[in-house]
PDB file of N, CA and C in Angstrom:
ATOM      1  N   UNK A   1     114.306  82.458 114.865  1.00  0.00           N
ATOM      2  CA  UNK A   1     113.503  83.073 113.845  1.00  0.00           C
ATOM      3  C   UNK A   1     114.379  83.463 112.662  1.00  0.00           C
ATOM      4  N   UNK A   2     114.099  83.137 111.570  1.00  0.00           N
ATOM      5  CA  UNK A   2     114.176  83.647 110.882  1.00  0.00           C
ATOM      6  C   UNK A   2     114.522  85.108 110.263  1.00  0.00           C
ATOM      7  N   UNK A   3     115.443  85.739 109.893  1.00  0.00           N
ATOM      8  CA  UNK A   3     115.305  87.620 109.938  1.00  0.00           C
ATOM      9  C   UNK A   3     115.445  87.923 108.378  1.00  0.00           C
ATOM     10  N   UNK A   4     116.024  87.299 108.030  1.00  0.00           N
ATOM     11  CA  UNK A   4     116.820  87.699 106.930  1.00  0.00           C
ATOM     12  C   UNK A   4     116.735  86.637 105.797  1.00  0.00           C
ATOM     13  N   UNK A   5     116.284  86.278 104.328  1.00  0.00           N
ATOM     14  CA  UNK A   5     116.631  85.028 103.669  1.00  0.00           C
ATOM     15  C   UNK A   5     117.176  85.947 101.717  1.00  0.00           C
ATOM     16  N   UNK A   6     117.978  85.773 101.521  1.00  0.00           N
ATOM     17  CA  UNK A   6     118.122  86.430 100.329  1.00  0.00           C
ATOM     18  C   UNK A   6     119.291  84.960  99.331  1.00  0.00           C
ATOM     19  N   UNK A   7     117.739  84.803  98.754  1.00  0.00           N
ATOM     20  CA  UNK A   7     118.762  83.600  97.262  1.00  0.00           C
ATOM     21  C   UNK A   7     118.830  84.315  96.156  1.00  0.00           C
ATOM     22  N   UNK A   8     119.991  83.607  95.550  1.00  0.00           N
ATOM     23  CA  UNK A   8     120.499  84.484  94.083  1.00  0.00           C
ATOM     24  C   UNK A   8     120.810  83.267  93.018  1.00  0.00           C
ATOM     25  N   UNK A   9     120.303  83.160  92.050  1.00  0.00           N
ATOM     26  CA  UNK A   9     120.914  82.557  90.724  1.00  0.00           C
ATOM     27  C   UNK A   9     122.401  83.034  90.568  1.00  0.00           C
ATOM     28  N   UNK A  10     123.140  81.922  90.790  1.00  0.00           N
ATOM     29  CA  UNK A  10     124.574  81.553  90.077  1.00  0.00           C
ATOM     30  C   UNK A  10     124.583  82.609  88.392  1.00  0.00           C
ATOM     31  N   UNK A  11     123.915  81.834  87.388  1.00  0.00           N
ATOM     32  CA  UNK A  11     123.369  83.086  86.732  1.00  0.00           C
ATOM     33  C   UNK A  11     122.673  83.752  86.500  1.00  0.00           C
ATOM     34  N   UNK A  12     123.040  84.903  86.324  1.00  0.00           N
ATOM     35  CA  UNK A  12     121.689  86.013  85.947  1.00  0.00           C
ATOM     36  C   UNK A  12     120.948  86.187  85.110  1.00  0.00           C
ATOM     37  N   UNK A  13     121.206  85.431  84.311  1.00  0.00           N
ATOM     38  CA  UNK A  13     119.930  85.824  82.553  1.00  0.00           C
ATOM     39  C   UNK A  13     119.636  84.460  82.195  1.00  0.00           C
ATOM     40  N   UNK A  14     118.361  84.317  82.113  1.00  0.00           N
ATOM     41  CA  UNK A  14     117.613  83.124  81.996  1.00  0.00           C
ATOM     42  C   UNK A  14     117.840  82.849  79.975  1.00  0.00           C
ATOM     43  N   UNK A  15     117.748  81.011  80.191  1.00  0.00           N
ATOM     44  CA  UNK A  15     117.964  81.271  78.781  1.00  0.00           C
ATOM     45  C   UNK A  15     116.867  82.136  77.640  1.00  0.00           C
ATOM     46  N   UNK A  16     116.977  82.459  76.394  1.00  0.00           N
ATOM     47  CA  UNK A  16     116.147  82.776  75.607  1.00  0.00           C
ATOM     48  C   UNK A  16     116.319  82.354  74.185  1.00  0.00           C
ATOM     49  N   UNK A  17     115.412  82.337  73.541  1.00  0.00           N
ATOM     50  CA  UNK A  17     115.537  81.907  72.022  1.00  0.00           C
ATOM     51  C   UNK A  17     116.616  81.740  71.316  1.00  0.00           C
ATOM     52  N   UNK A  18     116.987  80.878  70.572  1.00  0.00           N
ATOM     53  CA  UNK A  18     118.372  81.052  70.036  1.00  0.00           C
ATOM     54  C   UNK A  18     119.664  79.981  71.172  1.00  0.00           C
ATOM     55  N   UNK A  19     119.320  80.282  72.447  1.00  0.00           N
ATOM     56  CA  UNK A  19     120.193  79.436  73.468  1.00  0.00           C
ATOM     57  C   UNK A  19     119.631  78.359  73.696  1.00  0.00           C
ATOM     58  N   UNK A  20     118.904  77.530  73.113  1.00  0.00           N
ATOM     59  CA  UNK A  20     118.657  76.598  73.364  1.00  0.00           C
ATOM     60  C   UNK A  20     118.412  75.927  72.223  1.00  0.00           C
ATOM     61  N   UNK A  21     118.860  74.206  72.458  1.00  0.00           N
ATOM     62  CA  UNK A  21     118.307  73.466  70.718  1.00  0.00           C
ATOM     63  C   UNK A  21     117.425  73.242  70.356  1.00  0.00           C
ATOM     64  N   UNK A  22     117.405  73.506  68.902  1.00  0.00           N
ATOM     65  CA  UNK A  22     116.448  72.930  68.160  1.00  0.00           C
ATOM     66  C   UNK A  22     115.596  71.753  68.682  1.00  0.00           C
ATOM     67  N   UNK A  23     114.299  71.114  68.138  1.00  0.00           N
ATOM     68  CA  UNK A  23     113.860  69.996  68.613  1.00  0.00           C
ATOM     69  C   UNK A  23     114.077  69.140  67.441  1.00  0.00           C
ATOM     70  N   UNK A  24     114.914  67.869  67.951  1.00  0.00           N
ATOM     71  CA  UNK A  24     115.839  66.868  67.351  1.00  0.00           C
ATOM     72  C   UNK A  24     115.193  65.375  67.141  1.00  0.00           C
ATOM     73  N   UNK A  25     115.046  64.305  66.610  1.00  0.00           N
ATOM     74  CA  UNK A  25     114.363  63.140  66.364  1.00  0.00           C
ATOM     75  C   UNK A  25     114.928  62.684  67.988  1.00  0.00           C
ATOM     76  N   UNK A  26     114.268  62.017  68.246  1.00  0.00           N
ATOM     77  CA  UNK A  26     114.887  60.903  69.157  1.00  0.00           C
ATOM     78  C   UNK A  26     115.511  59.590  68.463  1.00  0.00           C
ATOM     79  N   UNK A  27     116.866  59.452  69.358  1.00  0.00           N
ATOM     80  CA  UNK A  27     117.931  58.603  68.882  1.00  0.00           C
ATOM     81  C   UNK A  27     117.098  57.180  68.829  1.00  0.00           C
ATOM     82  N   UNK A  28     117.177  56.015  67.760  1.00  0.00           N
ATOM     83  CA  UNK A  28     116.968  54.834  67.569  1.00  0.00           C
ATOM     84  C   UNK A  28     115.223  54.687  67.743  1.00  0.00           C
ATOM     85  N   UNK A  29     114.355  55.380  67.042  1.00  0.00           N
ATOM     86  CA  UNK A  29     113.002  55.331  67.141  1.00  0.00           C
ATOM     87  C   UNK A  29     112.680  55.377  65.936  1.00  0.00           C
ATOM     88  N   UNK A  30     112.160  54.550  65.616  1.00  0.00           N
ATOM     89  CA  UNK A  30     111.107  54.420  64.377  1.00  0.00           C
ATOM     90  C   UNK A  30     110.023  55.253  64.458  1.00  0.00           C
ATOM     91  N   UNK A  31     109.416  55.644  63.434  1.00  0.00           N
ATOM     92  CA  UNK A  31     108.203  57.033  62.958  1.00  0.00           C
ATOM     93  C   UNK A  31     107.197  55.950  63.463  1.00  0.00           C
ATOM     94  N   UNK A  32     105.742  56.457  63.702  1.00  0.00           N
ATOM     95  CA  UNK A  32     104.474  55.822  64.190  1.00  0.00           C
ATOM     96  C   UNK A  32     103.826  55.338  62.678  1.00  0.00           C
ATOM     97  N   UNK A  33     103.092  54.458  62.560  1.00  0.00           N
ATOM     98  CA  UNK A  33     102.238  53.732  61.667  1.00  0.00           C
ATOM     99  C   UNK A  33     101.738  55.062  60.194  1.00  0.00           C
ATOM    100  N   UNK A  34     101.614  56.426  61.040  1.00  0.00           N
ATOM    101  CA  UNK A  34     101.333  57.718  60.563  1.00  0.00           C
ATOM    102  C   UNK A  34     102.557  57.972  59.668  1.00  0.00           C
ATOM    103  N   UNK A  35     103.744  57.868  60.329  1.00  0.00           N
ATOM    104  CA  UNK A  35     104.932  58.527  59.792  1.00  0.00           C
ATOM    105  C   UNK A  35     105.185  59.111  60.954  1.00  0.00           C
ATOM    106  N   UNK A  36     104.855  59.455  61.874  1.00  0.00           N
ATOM    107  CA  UNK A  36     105.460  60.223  62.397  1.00  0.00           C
ATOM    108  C   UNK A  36     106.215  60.605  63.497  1.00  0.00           C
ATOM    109  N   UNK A  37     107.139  60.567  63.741  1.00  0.00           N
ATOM    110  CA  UNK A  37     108.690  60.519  64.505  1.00  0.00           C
ATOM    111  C   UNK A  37     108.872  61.174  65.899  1.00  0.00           C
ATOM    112  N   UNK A  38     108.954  60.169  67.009  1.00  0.00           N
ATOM    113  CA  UNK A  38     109.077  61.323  68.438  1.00  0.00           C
ATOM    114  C   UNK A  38     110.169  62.305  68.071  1.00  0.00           C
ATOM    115  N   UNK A  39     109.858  63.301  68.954  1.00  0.00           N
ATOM    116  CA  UNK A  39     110.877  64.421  69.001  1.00  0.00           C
ATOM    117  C   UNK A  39     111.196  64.858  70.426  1.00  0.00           C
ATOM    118  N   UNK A  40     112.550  64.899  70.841  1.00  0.00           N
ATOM    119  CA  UNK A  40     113.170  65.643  71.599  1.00  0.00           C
ATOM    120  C   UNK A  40     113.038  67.184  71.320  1.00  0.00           C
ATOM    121  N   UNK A  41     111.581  67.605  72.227  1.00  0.00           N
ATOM    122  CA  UNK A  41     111.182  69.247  72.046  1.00  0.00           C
ATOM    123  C   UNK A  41     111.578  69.684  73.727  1.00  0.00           C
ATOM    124  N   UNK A  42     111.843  69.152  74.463  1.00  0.00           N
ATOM    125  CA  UNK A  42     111.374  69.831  75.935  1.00  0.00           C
ATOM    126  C   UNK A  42     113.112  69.896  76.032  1.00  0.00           C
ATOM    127  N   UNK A  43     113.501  71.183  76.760  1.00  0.00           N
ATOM    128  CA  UNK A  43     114.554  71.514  77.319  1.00  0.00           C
ATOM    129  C   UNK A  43     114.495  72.323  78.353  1.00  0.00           C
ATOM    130  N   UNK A  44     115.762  71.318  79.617  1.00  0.00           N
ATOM    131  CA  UNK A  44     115.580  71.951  80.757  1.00  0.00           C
ATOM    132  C   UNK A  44     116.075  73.336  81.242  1.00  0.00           C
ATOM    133  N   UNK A  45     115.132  74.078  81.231  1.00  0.00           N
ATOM    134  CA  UNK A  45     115.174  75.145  82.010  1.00  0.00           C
ATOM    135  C   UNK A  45     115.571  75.556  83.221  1.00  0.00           C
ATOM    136  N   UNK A  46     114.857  74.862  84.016  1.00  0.00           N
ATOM    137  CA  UNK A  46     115.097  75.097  85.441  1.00  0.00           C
ATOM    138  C   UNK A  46     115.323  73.920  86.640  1.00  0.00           C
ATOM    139  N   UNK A  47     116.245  74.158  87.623  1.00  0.00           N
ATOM    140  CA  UNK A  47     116.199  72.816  88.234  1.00  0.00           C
ATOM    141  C   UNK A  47     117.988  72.468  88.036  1.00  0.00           C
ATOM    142  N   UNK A  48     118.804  72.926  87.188  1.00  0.00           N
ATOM    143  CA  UNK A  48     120.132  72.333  87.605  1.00  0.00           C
ATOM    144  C   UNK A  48     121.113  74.001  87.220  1.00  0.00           C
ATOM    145  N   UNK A  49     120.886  74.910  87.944  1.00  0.00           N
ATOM    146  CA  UNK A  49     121.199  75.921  88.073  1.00  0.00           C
ATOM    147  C   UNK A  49     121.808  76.210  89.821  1.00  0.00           C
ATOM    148  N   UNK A  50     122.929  76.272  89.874  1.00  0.00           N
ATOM    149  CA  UNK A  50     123.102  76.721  91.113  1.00  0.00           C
ATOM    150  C   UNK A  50     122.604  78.192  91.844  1.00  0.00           C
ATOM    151  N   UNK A  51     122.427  77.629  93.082  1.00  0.00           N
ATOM    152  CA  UNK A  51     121.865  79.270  94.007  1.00  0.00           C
ATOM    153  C   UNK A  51     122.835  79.158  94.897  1.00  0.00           C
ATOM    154  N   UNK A  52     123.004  80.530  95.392  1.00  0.00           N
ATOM    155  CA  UNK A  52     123.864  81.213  96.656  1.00  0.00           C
ATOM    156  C   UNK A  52     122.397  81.522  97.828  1.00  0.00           C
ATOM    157  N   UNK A  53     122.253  81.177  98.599  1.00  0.00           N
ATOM    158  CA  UNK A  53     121.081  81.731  99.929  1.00  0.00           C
ATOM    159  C   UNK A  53     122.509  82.144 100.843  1.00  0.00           C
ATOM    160  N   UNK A  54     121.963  83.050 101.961  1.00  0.00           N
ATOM    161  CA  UNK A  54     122.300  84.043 102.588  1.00  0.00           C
ATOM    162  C   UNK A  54     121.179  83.919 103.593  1.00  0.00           C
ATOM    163  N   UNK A  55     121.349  83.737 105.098  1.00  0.00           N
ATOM    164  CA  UNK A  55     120.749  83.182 106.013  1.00  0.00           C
ATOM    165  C   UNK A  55     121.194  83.992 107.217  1.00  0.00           C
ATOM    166  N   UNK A  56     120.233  84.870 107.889  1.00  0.00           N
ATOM    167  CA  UNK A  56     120.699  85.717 108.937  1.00  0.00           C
ATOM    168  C   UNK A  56     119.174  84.955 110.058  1.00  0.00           C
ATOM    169  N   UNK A  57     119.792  84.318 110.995  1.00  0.00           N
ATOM    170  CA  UNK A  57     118.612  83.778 111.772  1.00  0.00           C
ATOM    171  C   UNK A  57     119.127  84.022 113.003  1.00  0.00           C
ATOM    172  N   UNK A  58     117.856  84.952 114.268  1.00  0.00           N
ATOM    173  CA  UNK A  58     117.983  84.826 115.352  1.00  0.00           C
ATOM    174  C   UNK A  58     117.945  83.878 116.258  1.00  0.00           C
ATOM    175  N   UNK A  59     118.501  83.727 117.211  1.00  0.00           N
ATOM    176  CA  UNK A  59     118.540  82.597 118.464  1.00  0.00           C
ATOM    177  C   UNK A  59     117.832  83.151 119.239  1.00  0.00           C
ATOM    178  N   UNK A  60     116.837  82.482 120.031  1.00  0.00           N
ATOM    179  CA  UNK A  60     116.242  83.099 121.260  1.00  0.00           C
ATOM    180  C   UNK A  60     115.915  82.215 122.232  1.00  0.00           C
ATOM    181  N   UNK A  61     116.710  82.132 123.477  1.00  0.00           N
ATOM    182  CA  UNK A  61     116.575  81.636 124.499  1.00  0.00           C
ATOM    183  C   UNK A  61     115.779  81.944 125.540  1.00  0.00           C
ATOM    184  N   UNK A  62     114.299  81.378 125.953  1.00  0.00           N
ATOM    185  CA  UNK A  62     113.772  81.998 126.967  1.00  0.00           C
ATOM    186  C   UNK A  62     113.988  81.406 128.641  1.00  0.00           C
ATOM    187  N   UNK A  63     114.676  82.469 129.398  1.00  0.00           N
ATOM    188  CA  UNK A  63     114.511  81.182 130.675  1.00  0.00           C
ATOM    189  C   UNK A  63     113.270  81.249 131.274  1.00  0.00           C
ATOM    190  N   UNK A  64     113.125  80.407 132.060  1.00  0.00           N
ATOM    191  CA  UNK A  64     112.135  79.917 132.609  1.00  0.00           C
ATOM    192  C   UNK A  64     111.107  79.232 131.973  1.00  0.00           C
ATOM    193  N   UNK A  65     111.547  78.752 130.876  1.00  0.00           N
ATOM    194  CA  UNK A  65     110.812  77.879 129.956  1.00  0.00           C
ATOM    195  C   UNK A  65     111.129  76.515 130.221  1.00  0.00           C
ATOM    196  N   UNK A  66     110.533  75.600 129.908  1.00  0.00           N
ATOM    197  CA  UNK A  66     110.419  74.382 130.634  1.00  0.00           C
ATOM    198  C   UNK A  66     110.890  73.800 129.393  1.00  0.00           C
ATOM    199  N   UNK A  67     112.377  72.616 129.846  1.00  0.00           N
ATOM    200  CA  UNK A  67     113.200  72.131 129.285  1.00  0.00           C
ATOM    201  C   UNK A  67     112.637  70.756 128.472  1.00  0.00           C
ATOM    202  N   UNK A  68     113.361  70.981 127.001  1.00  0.00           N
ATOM    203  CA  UNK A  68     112.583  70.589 126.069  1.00  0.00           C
ATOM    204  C   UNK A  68     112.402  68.759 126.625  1.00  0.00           C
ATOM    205  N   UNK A  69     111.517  68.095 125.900  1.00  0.00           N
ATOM    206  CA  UNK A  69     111.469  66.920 126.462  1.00  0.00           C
ATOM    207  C   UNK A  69     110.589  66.546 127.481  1.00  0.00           C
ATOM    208  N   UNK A  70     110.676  67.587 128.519  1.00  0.00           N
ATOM    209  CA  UNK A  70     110.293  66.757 129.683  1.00  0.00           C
ATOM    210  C   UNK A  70     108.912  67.385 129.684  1.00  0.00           C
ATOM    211  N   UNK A  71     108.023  66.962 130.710  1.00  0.00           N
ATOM    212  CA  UNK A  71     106.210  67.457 130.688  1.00  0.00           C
ATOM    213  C   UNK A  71     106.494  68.355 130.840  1.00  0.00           C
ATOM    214  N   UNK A  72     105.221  69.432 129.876  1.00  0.00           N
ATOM    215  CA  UNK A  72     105.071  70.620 129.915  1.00  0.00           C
ATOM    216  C   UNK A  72     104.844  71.642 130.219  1.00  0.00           C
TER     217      UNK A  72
END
């Protein structure tokens, strides 16, 4: 079982305004029939941030329990 599970962000302060770039043309793209130009707007947030977990799990052996595998 399970007793204990405690994860932590590597860092502690998520980005905010200002820490992150501007939204930039995309490299080698021509503008649409409109004029108008993809943009590199989305920046990753979340997903390549390391975590620390911390894992306290009990063992529990019952005897007289019928050994795994065989009929029940």
């Amino acid at each position: 079982w399970l007793r204990q599970l405690r994860v932590e962000n590597e860092m502690k302060r998520s980005p905010r305004q200002g820490d992150v770039p501007p939204p930039m043309l995309v490299p080698d793209m021509e503008p649409n029939a409109d004029g108008v130009a993809a943009m590199v707007d989305a920046t990753l947030l979340f997903g390549a941030e390391k975590v620390y977990a911390h894992l306290v799990i009990d063992v529990v052996r019952f005897k007289n329990a019928p050994a795994s595998g065989g009929k029940g």
